[in-house]
PDB file of N, CA and C in Angstrom:
ATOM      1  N   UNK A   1       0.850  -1.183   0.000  1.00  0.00           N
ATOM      2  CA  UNK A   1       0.000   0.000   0.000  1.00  0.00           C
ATOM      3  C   UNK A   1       0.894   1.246   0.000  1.00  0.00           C
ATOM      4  N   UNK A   2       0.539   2.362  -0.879  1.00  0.00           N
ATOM      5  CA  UNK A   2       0.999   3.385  -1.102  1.00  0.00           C
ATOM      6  C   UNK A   2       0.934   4.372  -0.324  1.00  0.00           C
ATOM      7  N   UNK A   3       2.166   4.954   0.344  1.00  0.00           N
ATOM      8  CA  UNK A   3       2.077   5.892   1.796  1.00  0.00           C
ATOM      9  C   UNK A   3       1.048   7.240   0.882  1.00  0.00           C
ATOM     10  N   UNK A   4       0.004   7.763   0.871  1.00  0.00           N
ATOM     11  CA  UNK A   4      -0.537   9.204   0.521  1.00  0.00           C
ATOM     12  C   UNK A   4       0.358  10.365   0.826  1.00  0.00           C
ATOM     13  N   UNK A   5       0.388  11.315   0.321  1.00  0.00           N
ATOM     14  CA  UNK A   5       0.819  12.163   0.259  1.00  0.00           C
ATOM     15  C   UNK A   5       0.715  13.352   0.687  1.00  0.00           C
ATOM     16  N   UNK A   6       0.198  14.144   1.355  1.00  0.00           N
ATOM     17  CA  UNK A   6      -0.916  15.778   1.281  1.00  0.00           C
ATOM     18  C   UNK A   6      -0.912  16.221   0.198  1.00  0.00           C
ATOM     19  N   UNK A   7      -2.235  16.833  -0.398  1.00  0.00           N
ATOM     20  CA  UNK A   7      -1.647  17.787  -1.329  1.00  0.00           C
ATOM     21  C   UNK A   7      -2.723  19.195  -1.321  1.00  0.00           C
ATOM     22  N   UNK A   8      -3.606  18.993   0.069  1.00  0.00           N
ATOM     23  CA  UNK A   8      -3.913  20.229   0.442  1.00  0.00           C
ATOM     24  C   UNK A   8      -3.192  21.547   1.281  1.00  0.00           C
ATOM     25  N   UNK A   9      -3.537  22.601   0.903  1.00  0.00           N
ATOM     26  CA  UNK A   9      -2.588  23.176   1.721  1.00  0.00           C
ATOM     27  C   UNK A   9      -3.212  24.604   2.899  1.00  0.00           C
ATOM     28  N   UNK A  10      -3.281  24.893   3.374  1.00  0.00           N
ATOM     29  CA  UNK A  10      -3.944  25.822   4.337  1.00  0.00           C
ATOM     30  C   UNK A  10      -4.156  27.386   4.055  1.00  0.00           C
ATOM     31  N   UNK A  11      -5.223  27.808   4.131  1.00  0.00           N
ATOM     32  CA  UNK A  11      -5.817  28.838   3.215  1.00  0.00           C
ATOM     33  C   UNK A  11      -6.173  29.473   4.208  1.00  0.00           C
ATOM     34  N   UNK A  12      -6.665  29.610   5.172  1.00  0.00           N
ATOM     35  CA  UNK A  12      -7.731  29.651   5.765  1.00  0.00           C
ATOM     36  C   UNK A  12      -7.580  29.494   7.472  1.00  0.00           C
ATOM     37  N   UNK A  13      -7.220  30.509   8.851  1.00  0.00           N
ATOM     38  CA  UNK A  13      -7.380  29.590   9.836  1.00  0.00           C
ATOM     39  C   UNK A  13      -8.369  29.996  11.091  1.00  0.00           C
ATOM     40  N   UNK A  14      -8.901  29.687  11.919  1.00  0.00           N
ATOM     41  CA  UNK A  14     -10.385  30.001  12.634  1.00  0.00           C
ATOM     42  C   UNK A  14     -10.042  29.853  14.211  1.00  0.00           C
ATOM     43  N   UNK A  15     -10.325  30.769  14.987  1.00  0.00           N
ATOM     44  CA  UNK A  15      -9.796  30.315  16.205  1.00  0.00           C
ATOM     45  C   UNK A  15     -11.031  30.569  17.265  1.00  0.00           C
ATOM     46  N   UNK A  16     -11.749  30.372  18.131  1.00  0.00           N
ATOM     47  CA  UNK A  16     -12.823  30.610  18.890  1.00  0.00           C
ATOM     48  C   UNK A  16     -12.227  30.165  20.022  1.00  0.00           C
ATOM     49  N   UNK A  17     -12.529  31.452  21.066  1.00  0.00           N
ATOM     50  CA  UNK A  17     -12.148  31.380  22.536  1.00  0.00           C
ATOM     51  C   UNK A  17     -13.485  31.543  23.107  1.00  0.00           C
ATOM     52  N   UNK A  18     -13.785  30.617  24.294  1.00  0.00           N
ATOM     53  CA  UNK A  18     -14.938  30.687  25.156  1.00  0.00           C
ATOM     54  C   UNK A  18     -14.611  30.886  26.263  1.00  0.00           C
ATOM     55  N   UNK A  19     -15.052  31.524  27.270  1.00  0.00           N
ATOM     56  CA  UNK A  19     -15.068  31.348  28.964  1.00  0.00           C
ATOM     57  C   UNK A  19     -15.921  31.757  29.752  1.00  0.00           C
ATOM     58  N   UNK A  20     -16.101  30.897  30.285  1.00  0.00           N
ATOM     59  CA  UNK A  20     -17.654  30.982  31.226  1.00  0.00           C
ATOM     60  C   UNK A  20     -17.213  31.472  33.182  1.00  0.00           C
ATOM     61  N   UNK A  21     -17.797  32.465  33.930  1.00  0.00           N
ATOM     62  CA  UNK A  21     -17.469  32.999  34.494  1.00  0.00           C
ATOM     63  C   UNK A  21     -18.765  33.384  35.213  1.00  0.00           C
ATOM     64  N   UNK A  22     -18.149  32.830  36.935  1.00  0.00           N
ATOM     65  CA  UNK A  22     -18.997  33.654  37.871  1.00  0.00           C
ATOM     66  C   UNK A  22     -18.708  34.518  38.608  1.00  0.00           C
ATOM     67  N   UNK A  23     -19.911  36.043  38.639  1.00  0.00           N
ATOM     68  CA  UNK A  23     -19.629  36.732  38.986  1.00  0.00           C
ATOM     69  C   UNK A  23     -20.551  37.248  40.087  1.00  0.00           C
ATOM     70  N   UNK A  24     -20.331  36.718  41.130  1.00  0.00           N
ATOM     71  CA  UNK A  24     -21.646  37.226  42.178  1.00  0.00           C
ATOM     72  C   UNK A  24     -22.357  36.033  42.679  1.00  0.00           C
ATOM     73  N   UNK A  25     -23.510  36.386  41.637  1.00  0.00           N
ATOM     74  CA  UNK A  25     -24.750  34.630  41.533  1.00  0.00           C
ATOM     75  C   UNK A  25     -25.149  34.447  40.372  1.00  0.00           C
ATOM     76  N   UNK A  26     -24.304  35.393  39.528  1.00  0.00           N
ATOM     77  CA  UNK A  26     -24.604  35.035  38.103  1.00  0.00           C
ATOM     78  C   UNK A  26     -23.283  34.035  36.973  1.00  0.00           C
ATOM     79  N   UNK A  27     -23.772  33.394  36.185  1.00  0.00           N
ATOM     80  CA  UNK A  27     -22.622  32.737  34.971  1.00  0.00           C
ATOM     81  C   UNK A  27     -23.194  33.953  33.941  1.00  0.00           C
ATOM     82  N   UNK A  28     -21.859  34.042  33.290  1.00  0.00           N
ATOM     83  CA  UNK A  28     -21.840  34.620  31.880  1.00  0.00           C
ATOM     84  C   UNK A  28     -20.832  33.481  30.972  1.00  0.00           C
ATOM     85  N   UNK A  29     -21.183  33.932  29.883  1.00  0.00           N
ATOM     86  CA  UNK A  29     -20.089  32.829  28.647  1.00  0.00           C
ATOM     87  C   UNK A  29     -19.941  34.019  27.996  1.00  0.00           C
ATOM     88  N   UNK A  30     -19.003  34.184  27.585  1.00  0.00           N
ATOM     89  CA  UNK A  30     -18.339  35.277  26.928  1.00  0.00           C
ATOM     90  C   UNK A  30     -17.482  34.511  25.556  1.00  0.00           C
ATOM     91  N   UNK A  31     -17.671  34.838  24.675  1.00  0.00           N
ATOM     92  CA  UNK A  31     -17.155  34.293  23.436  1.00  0.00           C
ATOM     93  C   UNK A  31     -16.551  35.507  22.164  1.00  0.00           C
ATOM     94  N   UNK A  32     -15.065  35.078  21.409  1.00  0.00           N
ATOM     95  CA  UNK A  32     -15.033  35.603  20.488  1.00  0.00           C
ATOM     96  C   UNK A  32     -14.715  34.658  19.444  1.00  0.00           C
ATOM     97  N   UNK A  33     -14.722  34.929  18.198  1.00  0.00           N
ATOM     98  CA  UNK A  33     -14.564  34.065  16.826  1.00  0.00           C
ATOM     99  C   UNK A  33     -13.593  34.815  15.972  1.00  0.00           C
ATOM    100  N   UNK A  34     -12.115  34.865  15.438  1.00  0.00           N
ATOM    101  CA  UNK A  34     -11.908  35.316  14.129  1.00  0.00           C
ATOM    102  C   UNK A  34     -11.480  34.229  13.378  1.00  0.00           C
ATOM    103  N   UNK A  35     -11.347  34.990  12.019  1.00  0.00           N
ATOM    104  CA  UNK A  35     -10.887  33.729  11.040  1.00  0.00           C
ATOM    105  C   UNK A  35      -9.401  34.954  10.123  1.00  0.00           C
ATOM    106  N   UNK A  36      -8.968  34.333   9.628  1.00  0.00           N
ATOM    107  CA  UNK A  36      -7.845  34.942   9.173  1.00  0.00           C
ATOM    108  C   UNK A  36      -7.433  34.000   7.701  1.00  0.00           C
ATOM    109  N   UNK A  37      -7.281  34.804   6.426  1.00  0.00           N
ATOM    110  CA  UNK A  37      -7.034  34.243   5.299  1.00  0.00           C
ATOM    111  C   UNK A  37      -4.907  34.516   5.097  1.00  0.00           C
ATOM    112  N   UNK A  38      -4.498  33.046   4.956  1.00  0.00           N
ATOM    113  CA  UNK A  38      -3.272  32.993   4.941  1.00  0.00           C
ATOM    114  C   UNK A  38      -2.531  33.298   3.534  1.00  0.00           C
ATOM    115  N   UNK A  39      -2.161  34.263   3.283  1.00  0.00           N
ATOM    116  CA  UNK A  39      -1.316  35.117   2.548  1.00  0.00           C
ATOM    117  C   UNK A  39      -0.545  34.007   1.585  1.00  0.00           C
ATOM    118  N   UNK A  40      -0.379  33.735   0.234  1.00  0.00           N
ATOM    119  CA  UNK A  40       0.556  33.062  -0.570  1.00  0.00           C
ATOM    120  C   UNK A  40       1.451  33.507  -0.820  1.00  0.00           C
ATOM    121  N   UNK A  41       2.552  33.574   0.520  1.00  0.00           N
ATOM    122  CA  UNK A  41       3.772  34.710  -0.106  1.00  0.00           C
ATOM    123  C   UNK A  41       5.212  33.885   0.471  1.00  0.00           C
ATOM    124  N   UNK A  42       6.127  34.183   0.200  1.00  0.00           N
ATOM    125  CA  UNK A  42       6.679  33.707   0.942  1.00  0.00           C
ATOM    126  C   UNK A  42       7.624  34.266   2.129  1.00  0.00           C
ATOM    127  N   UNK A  43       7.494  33.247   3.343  1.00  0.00           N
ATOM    128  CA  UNK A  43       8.161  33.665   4.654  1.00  0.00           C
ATOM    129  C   UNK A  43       7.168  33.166   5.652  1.00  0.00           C
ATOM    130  N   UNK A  44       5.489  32.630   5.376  1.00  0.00           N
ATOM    131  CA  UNK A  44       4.853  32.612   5.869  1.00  0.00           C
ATOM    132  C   UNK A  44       5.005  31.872   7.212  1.00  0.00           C
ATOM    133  N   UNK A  45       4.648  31.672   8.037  1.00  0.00           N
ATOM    134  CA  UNK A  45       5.053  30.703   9.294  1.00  0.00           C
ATOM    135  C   UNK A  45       3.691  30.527   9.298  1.00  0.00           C
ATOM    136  N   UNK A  46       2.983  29.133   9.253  1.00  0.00           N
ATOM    137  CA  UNK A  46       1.358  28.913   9.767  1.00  0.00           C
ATOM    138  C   UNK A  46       1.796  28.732  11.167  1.00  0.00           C
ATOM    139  N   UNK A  47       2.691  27.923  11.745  1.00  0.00           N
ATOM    140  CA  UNK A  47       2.350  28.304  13.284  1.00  0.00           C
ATOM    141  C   UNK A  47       2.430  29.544  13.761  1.00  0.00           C
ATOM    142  N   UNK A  48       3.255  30.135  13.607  1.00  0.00           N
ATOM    143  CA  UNK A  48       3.320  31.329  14.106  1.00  0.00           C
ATOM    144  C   UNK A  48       2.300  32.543  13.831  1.00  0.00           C
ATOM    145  N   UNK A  49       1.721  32.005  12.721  1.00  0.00           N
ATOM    146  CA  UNK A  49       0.311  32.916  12.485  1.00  0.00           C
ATOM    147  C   UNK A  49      -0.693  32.251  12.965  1.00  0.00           C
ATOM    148  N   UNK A  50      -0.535  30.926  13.874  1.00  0.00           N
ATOM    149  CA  UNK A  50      -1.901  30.128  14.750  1.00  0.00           C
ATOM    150  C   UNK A  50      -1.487  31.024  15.791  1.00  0.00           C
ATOM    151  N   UNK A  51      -0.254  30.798  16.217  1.00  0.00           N
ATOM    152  CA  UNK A  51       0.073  31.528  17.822  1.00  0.00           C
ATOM    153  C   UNK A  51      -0.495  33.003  17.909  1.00  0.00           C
ATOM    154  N   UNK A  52      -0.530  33.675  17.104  1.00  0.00           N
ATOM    155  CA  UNK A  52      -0.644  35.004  17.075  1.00  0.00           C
ATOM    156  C   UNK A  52      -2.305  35.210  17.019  1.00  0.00           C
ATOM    157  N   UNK A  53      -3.248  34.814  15.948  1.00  0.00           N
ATOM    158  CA  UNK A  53      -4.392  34.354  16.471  1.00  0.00           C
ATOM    159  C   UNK A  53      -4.997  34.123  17.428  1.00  0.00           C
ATOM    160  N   UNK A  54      -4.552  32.745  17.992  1.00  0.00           N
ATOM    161  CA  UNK A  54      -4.967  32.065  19.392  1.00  0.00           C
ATOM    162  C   UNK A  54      -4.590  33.798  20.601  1.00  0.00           C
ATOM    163  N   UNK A  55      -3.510  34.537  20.632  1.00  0.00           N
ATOM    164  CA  UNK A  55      -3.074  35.528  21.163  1.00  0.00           C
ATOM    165  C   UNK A  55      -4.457  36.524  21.493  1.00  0.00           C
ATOM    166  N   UNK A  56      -4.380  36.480  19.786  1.00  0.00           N
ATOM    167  CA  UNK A  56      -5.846  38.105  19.781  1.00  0.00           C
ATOM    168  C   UNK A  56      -7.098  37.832  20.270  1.00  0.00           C
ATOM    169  N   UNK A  57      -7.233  36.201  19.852  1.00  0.00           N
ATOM    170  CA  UNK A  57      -8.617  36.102  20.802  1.00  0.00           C
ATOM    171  C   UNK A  57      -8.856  35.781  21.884  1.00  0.00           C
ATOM    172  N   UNK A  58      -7.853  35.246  22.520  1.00  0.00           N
ATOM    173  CA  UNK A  58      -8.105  35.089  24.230  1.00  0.00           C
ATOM    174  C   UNK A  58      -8.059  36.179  24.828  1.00  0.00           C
ATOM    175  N   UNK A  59      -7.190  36.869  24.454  1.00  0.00           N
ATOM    176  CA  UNK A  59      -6.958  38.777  24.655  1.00  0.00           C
ATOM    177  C   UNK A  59      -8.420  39.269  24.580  1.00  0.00           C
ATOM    178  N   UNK A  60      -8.907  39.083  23.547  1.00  0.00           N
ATOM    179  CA  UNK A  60     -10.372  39.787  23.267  1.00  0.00           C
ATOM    180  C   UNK A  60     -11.560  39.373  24.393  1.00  0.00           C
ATOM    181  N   UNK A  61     -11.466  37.829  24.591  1.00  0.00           N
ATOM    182  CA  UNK A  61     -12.531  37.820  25.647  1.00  0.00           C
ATOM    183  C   UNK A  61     -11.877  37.553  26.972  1.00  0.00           C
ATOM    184  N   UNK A  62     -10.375  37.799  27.343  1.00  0.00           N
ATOM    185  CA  UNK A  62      -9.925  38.314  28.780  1.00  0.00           C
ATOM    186  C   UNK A  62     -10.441  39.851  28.843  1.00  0.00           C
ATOM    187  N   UNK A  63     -10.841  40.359  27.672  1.00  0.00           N
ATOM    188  CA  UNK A  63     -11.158  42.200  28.067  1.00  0.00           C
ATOM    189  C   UNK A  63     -12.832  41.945  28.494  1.00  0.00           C
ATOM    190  N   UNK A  64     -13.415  40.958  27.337  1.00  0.00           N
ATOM    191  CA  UNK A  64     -15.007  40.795  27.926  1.00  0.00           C
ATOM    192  C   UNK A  64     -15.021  40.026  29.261  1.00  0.00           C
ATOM    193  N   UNK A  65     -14.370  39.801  29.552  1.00  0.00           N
ATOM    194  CA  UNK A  65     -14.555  39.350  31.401  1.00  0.00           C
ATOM    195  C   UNK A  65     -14.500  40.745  31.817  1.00  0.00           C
ATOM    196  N   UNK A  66     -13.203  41.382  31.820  1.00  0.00           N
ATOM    197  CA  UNK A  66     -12.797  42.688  32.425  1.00  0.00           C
ATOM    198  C   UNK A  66     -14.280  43.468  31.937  1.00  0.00           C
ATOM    199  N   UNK A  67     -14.374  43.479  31.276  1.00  0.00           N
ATOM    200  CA  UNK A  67     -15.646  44.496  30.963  1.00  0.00           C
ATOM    201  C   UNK A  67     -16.383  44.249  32.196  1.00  0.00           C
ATOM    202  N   UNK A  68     -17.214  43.040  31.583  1.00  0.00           N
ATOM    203  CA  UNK A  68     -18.131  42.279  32.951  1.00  0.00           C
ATOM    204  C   UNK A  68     -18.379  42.430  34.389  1.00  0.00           C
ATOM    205  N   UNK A  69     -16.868  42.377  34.832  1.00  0.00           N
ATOM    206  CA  UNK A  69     -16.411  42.118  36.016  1.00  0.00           C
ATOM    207  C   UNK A  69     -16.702  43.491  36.401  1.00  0.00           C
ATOM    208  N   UNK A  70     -15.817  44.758  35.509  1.00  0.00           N
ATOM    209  CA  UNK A  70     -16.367  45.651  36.191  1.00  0.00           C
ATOM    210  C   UNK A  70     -17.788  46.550  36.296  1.00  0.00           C
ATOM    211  N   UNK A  71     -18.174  45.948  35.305  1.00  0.00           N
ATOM    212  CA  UNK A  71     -19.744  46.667  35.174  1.00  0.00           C
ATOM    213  C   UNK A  71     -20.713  45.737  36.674  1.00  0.00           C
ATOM    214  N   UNK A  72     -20.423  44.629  36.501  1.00  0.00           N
ATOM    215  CA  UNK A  72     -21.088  44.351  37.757  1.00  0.00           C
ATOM    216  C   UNK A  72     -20.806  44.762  39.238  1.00  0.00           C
ATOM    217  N   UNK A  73     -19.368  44.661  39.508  1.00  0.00           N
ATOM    218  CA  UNK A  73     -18.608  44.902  40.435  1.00  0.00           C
ATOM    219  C   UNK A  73     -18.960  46.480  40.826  1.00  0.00           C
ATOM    220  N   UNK A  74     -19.172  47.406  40.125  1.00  0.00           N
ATOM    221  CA  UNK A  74     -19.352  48.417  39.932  1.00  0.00           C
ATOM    222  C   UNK A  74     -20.926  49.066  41.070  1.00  0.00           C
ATOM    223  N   UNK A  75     -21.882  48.084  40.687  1.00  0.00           N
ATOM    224  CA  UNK A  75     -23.501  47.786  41.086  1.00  0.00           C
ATOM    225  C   UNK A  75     -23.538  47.902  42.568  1.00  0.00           C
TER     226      UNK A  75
END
């Protein structure tokens, strides 16, 4: 049997951060989604453009906690 080969290649990458959080007596889920189209150029690093991704969106909903936290905290 013939080892396959790849011959797709990555276009395309999607990262979704969730976190669910109590604050008081309440849960919130706080969620963000981006997607990012990978450039045909060369120098590209796909990990290093996952890492950087994965970066912006945990960042994004560590600020929607912070939001949260203080709008309630605030009350």
């Amino acid at each position: 049997m013939e080892i396959y080969e790849q011959k797709a290649i990555t276009t395309t990458i999607r990262a979704t951060s969730r976190a669910s959080v109590k604050i008081k007596d309440n849960f919130y889920t706080l969620e963000y989604c981006e997607e990012r189209t990978i450039p045909n150029i060369e120098g590209v690093s796909l990990e290093s453009e996952k890492e950087l991704l994965w970066d912006d969106v945990n960042r994004e909903v560590d600020k929607q906690v912070e939001d949260i936290w203080d709008a309630v905290m605030k009350k």
